[in-house]
Each structure stands twice: as structure tokens, then as C-alpha cells.
N, C-alpha and C. Protein backbone atom coordinates (compact mmCIF):
# COMPACT_ATOMS: atom_id res chain seq x y z
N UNK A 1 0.82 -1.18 0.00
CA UNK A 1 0.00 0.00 0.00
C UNK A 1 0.87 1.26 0.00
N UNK A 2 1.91 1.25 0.87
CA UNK A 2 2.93 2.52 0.55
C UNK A 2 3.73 2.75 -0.21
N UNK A 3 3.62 1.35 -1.12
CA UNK A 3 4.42 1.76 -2.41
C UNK A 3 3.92 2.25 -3.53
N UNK A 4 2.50 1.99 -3.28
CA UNK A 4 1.25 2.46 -4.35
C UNK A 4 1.51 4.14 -3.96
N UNK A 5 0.96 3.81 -2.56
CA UNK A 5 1.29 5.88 -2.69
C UNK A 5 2.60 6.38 -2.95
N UNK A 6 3.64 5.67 -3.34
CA UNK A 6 4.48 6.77 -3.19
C UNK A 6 4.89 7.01 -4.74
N UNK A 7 4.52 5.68 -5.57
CA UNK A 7 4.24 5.68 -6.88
C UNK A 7 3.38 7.00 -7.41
N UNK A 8 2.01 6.90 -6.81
CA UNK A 8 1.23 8.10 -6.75
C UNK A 8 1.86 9.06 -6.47
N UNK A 9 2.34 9.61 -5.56
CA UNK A 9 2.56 10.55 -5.03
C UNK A 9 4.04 10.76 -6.65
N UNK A 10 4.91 9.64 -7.13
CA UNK A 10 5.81 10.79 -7.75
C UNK A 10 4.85 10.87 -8.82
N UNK A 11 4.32 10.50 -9.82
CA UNK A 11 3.14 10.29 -10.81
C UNK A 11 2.23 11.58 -10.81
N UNK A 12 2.17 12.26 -9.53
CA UNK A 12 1.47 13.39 -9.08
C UNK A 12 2.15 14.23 -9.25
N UNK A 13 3.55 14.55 -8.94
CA UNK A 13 4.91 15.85 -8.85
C UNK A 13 4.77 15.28 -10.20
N UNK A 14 5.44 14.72 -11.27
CA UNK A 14 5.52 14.56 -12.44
C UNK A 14 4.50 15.50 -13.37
N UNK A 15 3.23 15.05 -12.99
CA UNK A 15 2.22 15.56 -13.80
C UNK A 15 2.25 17.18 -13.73
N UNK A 16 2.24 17.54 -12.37
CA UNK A 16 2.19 19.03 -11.79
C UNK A 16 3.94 19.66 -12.45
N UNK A 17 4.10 19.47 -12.93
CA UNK A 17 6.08 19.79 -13.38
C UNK A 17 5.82 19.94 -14.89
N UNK A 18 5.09 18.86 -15.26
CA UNK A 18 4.36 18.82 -16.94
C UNK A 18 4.14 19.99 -17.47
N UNK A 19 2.84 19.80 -16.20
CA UNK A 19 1.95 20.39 -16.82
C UNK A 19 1.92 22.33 -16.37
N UNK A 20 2.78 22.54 -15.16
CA UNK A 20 3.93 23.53 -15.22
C UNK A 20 4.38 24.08 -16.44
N UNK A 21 5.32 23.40 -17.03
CA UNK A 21 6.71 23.25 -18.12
C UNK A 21 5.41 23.71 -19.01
N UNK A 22 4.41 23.49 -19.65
CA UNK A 22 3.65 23.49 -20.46
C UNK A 22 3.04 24.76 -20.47
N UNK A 23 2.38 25.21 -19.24
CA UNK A 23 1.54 26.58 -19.36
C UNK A 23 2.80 27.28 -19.44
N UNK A 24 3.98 27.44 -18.64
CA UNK A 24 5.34 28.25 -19.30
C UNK A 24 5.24 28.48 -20.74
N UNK A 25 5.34 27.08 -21.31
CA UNK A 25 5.91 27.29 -22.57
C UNK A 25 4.79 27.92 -23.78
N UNK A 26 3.55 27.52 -23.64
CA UNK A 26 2.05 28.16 -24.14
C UNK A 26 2.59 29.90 -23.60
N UNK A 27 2.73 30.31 -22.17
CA UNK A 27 2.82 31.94 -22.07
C UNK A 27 4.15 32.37 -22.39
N UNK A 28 4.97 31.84 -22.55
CA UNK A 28 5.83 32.47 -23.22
C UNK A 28 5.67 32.09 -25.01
N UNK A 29 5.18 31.50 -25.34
CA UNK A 29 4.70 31.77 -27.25
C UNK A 29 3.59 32.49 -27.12
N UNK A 30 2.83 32.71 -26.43
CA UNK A 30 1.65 33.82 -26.61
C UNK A 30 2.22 35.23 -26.81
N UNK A 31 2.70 35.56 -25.32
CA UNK A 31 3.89 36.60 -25.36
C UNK A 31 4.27 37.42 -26.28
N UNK A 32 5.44 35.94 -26.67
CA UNK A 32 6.30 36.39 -27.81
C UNK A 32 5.38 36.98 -29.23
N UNK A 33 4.44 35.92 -29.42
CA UNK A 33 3.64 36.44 -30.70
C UNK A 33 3.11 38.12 -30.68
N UNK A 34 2.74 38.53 -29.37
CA UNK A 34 1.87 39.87 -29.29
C UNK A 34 3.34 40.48 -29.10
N UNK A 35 4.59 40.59 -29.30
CA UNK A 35 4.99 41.04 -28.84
C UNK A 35 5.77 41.95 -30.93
N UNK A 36 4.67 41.55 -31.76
CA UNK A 36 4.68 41.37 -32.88
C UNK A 36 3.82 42.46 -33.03
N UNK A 37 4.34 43.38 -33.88
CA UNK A 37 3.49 44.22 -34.06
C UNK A 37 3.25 44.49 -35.49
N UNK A 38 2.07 45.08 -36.50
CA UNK A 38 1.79 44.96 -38.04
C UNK A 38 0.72 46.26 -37.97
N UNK A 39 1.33 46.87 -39.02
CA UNK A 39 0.41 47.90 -39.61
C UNK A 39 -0.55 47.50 -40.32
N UNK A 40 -1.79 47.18 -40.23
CA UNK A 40 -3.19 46.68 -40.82
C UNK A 40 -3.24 47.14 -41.95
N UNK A 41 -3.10 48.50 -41.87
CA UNK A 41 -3.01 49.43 -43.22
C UNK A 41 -2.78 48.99 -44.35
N UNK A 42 -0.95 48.40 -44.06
CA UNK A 42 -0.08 48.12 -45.12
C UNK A 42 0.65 46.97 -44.91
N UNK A 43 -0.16 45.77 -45.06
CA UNK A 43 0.03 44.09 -44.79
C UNK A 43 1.56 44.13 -45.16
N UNK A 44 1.69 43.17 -44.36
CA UNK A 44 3.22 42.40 -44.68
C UNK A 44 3.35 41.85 -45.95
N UNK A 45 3.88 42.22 -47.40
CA UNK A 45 3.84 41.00 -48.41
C UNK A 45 5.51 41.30 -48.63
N UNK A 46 5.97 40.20 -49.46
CA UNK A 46 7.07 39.82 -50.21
C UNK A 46 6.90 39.87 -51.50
N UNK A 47 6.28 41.17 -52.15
CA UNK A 47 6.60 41.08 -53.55
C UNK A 47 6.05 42.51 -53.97
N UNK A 48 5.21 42.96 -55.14
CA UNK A 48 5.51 44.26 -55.26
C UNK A 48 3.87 44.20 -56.20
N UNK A 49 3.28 43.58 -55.06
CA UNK A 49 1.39 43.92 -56.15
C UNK A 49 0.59 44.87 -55.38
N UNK A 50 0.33 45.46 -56.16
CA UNK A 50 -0.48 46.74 -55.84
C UNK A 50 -1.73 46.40 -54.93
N UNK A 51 -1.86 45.83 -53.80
CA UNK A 51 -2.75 45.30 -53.13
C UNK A 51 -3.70 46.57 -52.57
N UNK A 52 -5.13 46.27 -52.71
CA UNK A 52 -5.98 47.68 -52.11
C UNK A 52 -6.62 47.11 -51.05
N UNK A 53 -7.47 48.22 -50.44
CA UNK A 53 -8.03 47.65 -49.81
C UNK A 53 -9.75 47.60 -50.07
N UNK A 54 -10.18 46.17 -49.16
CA UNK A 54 -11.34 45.25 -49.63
C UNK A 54 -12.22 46.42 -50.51
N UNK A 55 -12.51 47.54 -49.67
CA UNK A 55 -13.90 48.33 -50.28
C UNK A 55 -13.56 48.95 -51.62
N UNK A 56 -12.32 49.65 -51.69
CA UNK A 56 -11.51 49.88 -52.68
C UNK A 56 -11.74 49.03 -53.95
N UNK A 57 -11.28 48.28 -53.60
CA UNK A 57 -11.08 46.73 -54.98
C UNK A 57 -12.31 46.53 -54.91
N UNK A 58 -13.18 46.88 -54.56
CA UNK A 58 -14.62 45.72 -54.82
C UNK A 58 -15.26 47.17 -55.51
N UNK A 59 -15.27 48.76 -55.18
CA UNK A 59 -16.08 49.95 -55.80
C UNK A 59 -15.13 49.75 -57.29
N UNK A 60 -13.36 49.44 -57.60
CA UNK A 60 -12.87 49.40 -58.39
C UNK A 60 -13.33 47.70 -59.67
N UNK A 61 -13.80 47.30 -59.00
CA UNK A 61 -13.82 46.34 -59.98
C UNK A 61 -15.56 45.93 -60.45
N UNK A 62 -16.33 46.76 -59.70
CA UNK A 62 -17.72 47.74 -60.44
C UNK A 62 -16.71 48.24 -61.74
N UNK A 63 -16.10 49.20 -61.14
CA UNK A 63 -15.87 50.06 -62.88
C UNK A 63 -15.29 49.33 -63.77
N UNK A 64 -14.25 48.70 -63.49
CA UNK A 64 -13.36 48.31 -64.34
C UNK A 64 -13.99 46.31 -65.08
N UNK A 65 -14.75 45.79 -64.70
CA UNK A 65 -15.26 44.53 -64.98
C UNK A 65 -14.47 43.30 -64.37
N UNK A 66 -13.05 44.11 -64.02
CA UNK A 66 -12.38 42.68 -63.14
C UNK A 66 -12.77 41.91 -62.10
N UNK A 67 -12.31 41.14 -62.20
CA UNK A 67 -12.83 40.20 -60.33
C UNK A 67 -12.33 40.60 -59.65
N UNK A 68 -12.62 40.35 -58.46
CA UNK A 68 -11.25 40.63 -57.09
C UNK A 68 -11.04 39.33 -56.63
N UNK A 69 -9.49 39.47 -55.99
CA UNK A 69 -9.43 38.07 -55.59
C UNK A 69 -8.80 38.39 -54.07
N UNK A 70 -9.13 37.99 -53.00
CA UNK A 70 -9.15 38.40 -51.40
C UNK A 70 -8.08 37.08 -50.88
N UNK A 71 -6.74 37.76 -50.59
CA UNK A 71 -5.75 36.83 -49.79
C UNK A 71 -6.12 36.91 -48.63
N UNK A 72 -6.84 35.82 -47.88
CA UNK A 72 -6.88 36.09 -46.32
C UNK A 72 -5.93 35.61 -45.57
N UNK A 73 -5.72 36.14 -44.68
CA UNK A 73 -4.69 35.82 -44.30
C UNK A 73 -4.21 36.09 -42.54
N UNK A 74 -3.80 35.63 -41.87
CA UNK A 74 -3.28 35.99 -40.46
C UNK A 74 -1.54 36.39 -39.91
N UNK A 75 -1.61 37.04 -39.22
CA UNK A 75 -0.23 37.53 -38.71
C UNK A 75 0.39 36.25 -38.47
N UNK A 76 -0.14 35.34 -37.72
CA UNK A 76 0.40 34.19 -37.20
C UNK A 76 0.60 32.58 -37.97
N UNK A 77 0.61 33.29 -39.17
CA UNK A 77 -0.17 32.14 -40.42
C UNK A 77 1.16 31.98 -40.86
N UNK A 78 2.18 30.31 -40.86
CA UNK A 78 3.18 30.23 -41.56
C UNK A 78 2.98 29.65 -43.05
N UNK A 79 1.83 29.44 -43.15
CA UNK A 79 1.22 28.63 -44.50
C UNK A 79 1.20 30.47 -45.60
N UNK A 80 0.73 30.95 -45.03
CA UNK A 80 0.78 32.84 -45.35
C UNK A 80 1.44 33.52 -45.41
N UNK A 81 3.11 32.88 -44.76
CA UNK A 81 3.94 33.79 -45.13
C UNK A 81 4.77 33.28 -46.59
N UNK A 82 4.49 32.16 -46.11
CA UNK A 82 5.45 30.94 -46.95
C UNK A 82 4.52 31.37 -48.72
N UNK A 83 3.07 31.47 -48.95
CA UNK A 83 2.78 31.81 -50.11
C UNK A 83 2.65 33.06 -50.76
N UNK A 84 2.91 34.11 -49.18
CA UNK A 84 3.69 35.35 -49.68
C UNK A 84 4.77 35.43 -50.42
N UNK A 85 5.72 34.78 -50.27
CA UNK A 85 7.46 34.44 -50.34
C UNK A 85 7.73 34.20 -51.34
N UNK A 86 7.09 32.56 -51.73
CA UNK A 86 7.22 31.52 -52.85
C UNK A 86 5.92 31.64 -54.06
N UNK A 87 5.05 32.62 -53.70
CA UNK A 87 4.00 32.54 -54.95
C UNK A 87 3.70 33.81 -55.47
N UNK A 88 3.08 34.47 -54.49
CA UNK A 88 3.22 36.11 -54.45
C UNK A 88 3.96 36.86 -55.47
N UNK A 89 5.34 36.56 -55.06
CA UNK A 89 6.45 37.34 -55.45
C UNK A 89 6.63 37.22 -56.88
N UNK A 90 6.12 36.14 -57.35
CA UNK A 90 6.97 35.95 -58.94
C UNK A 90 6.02 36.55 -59.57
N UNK A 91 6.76 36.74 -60.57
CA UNK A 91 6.72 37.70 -61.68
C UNK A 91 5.18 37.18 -62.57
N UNK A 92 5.36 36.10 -62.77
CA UNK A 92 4.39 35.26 -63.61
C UNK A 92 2.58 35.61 -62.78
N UNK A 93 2.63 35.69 -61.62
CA UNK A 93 1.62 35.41 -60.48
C UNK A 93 0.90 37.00 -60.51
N UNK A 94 2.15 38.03 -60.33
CA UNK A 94 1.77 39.32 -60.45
C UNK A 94 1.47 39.99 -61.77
N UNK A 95 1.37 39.91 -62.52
CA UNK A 95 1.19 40.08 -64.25
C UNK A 95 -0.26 39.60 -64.46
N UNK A 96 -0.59 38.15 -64.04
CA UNK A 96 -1.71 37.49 -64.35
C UNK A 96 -2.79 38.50 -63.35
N UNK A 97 -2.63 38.28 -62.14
CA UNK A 97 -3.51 38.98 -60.94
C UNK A 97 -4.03 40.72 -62.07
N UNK A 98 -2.57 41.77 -62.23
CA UNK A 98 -2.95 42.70 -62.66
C UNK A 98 -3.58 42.19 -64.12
N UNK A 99 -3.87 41.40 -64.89
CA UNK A 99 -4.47 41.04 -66.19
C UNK A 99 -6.31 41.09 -65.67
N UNK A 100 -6.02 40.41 -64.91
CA UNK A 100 -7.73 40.04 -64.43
C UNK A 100 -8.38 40.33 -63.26
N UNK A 101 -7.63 40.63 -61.83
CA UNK A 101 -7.74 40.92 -60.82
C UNK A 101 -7.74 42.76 -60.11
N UNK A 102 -8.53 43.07 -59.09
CA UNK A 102 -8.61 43.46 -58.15
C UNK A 102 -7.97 43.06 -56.98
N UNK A 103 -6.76 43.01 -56.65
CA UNK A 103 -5.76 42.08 -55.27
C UNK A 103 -6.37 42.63 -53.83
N UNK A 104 -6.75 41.86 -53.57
CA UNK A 104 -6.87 42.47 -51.67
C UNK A 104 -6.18 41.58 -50.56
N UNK A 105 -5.50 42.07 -49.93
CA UNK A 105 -4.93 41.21 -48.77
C UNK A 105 -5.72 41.85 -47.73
N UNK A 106 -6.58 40.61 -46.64
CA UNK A 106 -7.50 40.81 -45.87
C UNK A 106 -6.72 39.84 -44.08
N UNK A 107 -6.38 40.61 -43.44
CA UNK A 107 -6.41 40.35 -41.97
C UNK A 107 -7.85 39.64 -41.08
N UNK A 108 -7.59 37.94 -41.34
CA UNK A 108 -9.01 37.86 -40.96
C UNK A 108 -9.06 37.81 -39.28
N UNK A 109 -7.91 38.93 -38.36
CA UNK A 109 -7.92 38.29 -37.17
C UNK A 109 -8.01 40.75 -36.65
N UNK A 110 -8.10 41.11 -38.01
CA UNK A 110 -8.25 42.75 -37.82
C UNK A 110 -9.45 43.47 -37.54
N UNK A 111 -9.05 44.34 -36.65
CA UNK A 111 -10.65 45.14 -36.53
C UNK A 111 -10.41 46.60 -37.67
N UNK A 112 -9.54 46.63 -38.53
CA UNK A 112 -9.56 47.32 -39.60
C UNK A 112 -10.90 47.38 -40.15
N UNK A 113 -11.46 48.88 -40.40
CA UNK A 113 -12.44 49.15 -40.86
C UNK A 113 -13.00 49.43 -42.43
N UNK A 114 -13.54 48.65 -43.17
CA UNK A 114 -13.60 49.12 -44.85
C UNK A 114 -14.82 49.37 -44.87
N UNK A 115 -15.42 50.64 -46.12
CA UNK A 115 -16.99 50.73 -46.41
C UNK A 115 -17.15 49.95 -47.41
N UNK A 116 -18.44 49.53 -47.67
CA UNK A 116 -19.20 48.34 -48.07
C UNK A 116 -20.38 48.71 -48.49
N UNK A 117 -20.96 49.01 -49.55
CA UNK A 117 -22.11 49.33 -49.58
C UNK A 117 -23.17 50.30 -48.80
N UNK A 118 -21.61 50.82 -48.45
CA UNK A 118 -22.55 52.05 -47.13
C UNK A 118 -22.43 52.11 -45.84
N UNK A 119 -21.92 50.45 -45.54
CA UNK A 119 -21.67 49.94 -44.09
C UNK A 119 -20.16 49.71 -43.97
N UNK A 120 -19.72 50.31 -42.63
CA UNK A 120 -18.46 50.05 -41.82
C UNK A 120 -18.51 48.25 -41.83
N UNK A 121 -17.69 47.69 -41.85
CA UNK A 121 -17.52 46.32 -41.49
C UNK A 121 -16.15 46.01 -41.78
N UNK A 122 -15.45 45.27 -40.61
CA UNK A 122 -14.66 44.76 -40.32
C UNK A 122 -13.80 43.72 -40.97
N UNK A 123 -12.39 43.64 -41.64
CA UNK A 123 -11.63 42.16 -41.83
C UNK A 123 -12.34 41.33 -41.42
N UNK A 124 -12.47 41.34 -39.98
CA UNK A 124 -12.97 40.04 -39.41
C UNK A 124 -13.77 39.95 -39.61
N UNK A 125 -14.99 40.44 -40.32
CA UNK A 125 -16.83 40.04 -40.27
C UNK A 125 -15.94 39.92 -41.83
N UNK A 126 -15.86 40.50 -42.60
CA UNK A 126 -15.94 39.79 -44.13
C UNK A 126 -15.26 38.38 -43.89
N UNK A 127 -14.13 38.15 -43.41
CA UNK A 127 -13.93 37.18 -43.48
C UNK A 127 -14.85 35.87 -43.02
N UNK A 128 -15.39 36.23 -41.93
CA UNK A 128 -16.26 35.10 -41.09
C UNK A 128 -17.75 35.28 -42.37
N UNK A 129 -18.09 36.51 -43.14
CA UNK A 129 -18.57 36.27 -43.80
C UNK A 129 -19.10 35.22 -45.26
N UNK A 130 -17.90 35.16 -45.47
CA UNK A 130 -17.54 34.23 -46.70
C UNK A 130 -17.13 32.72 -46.27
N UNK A 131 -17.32 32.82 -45.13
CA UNK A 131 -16.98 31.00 -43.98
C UNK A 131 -15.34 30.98 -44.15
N UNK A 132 -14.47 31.70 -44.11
CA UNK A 132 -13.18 31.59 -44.20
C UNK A 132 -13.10 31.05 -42.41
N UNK A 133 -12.18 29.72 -42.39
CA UNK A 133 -11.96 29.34 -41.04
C UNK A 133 -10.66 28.62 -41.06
N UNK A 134 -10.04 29.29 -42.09
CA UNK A 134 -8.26 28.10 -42.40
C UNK A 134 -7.48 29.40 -43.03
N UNK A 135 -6.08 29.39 -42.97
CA UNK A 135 -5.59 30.06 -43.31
C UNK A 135 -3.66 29.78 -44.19
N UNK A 136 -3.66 29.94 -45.26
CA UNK A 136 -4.63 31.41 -45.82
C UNK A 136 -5.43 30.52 -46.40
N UNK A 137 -6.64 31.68 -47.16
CA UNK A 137 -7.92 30.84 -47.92
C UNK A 137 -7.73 31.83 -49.44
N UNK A 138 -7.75 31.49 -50.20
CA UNK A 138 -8.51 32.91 -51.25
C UNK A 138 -9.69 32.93 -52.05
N UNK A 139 -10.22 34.16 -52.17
CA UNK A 139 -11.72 34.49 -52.41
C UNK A 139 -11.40 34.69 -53.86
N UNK A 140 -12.44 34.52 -54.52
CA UNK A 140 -12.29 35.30 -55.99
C UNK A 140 -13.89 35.59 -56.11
N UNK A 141 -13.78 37.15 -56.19
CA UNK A 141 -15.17 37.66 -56.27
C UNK A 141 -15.55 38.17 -57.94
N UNK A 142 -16.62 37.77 -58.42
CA UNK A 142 -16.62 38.36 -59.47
C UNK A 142 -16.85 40.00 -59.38
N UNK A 143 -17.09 40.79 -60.28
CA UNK A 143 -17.02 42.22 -60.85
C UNK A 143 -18.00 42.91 -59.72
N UNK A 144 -19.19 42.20 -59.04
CA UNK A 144 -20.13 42.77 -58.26
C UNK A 144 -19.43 42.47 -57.15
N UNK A 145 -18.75 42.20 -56.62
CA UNK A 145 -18.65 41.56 -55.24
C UNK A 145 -18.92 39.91 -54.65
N UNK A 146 -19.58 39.59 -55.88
CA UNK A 146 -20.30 37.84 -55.00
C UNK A 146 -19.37 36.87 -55.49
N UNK A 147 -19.31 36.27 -54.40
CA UNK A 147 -18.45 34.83 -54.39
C UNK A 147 -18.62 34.08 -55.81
N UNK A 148 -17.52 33.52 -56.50
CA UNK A 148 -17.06 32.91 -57.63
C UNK A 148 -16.68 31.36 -56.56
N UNK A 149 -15.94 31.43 -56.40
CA UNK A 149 -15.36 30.23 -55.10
C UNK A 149 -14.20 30.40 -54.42
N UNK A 150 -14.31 29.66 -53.13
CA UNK A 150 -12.67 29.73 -52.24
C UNK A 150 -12.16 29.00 -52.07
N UNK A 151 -10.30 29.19 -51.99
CA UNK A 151 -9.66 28.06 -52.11
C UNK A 151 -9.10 27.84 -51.01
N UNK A 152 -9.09 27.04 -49.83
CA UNK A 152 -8.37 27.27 -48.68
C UNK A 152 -6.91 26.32 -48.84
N UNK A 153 -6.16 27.04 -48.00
CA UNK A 153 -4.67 26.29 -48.15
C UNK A 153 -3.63 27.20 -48.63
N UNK A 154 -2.38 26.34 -48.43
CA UNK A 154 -1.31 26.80 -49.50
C UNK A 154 -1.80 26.32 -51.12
N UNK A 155 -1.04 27.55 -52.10
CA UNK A 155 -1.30 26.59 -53.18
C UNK A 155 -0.06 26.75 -53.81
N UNK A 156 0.88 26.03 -54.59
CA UNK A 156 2.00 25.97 -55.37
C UNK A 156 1.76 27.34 -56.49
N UNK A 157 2.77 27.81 -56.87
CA UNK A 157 2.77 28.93 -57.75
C UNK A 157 2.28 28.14 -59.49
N UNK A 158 2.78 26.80 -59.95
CA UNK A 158 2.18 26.47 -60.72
C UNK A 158 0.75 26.48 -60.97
N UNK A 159 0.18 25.87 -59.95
CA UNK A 159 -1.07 25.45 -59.86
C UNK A 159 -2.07 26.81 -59.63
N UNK A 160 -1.49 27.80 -58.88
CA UNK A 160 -1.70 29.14 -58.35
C UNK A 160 -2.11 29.67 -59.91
N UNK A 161 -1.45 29.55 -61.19
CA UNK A 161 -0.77 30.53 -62.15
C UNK A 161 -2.72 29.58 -62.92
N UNK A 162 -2.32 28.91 -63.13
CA UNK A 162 -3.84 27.74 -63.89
C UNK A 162 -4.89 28.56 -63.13
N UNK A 163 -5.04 28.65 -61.91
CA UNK A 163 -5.90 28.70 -60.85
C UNK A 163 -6.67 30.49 -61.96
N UNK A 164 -5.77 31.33 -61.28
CA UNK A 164 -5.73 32.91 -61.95
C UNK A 164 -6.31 32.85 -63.12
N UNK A 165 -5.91 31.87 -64.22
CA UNK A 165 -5.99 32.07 -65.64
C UNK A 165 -7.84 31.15 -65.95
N UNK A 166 -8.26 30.04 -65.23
CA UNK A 166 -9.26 29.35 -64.47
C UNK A 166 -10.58 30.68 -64.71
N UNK A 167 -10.11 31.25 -63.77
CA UNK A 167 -10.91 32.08 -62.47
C UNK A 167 -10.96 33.57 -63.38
N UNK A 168 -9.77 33.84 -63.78
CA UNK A 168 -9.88 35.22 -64.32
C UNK A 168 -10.19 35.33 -66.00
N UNK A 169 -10.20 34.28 -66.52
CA UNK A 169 -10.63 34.63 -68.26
C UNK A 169 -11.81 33.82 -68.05
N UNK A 170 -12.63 33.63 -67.11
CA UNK A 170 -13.51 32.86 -67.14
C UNK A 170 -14.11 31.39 -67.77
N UNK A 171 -12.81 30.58 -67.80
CA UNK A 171 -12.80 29.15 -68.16
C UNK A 171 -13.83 28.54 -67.30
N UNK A 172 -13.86 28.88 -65.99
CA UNK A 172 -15.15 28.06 -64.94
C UNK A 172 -16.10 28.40 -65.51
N UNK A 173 -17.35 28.90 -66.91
CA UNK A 173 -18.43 28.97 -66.82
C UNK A 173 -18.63 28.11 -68.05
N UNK A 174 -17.30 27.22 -68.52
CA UNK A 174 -17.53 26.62 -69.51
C UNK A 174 -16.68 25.27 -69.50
N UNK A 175 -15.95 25.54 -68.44
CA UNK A 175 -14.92 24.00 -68.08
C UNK A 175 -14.75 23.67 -66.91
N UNK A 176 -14.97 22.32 -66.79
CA UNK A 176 -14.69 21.75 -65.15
C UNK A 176 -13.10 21.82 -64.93
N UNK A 177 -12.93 22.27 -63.43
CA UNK A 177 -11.61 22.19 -62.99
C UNK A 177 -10.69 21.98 -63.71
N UNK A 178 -10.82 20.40 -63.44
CA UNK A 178 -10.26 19.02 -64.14
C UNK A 178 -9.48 19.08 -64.82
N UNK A 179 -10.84 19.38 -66.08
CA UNK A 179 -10.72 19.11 -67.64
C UNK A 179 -9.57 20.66 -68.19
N UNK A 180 -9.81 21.77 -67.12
CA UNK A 180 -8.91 22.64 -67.50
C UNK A 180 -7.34 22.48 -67.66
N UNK A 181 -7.45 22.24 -65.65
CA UNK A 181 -5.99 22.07 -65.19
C UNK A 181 -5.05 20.75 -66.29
N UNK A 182 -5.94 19.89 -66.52
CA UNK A 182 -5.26 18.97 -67.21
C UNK A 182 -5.02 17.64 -65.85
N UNK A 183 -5.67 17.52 -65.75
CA UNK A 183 -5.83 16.59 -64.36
C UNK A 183 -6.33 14.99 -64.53
């Protein structure tokens, strides 16, 4: 019987040391993350596209007939920085976007304010609007504003480049995915 408790008893310090070591290590990465600071304004990217913002690109692509296409995205998102970096940036990606696109990079974790049809609303409500719950996701809105479809994930700059050309010369109202991509 006193070897049971004393089994218990280290089984008990063990757990309490754990689980110690653990809330440490959770408050010091919380911490560290807020300890991160980003101008909402003027998103973090790695490359050189004329990104507007949401209300902007959506009154601009009324006039102009383009789509918009909405990078959502989070401060804390390594899937988001990584397709900033590696997709974003090239040359091929930014050419196509300005061919057919309206670019918006959207903070879905910002209380940044855009007008909308008249109404103040938030990064975060458009985003939770459109069911964005992964990050990053991207939107492609046609010329009015309404959802075309979203893609959540990373996506490869190949597949990214099909995706644009898909979405922006309007191959989806006459070809499945598939049969486009070559799949």
C-alpha cells in the first residue's frame, strides 16, 4: 500500500512539473507572438502587387469589370507567409492577378475598418462572412462583389498561375476544374 502511494505521489509531482513546463511554454509563445506588431493598413507582403483595400477593390472592380481576388490571411499564419514568399512574389503570379484581378490582402484576425455598400464592417466580419476558417484561404469575387469560389490552403505557384488564368478569363463557366488544369 505505501508503495502504491508513493508511486502516486511521484506520478502526481511529475504531472504538476508537466503540466507547469507546459503553461510556461504556451505563455511564453503567446507573449512572444503579441509582442509582434503589423500595420493593418499596409500588410506584410514579399513582392511588389499593388494590393488595395477590400472596399476599394470591390467599388474598383464595379468600374473596371475585373474580379477581385481576397488573400486572407493571419499575422500568425506560416502557411501565409510561406505563399507570400514563394507565390506572391513571382513575376508570372503578379502580371496574371494585374491582367484580371482586383488584389486584396485581408487580416481575418483585424478590426480594420472598410466601407461596403454604405456599411463600416470589419476584416474580421468579411472574413467570417464568406466561412473563411483556415488560413490562408482565397476568395475570388466576381465584378459585383459575390463569391465565384474559395480556395483554402497553401497553393503551389504552378497550380496558383492555372488557378488565376481558371478564375480570371472565365474558363469556370464553360470548363470543369479538371478538364482545364489537365488533371
Amino acid at each position: 500500500m505505501n508503495r502504491k502511494r508513493i508511486l502516486y505521489n511521484q506520478h502526481s509531482i511529475l504531472m504538476k512539473t508537466l503540466h507547469t513546463a507546459l503553461i510556461l511554454v504556451f505563455a511564453f509563445a503567446f507573449l512572444a507572438g503579441s509582442a509582434v506588431t503589423v500595420d493593418a493598413t499596409n500588410p506584410p507582403a514579399a513582392d511588389n502587387i499593388a494590393w488595395k483595400p477590400y472596399g476599394e477593390a470591390i467599388s474598383s472592380a464595379k468600374e473596371s469589370g475585373k474580379k477581385v481576388i481576397v488573400d486572407v490571411y493571419t499575422d500568425w499564419c506560416g502557411w501565409c507567409k510561406k505563399m507570400d514568399k514563394e507565390v506572391y512574389a513571382k513575376e508570372k503570379i503578379k502580371e496574371t492577378l494585374e491582367k484580371y484581378f482586383e488584389p486584396v490582402k485581408l487580416d481575418a484576425e483585424s478590426k480594420t475598418s472598410h466601407q461596403v455598400d454604405g456599411k463600416a464592417v470589419t476584416e474580421r466580419q468579411i472574413a467570417k462572412s464568406f466561412g473563411v476558417t483556415g488560413y490562408p484561404t482565397t476568395l475570388f469575387l466576381d465584378s459585383d462583389g459575390e463569391p465565384i469560389t474559395k480556395v483554402p490552403g497553401y497553393i503551389k505557384e504552378d497550380m496558383f498561375v492555372k488557378l488565376l488564368e481558371y478564375i480570371g478569363a472565365e474558363h469556370y463557366k464553360t470548363k470543369k476544374w479538371e478538364e482545364f488544369a489537365g488533371m
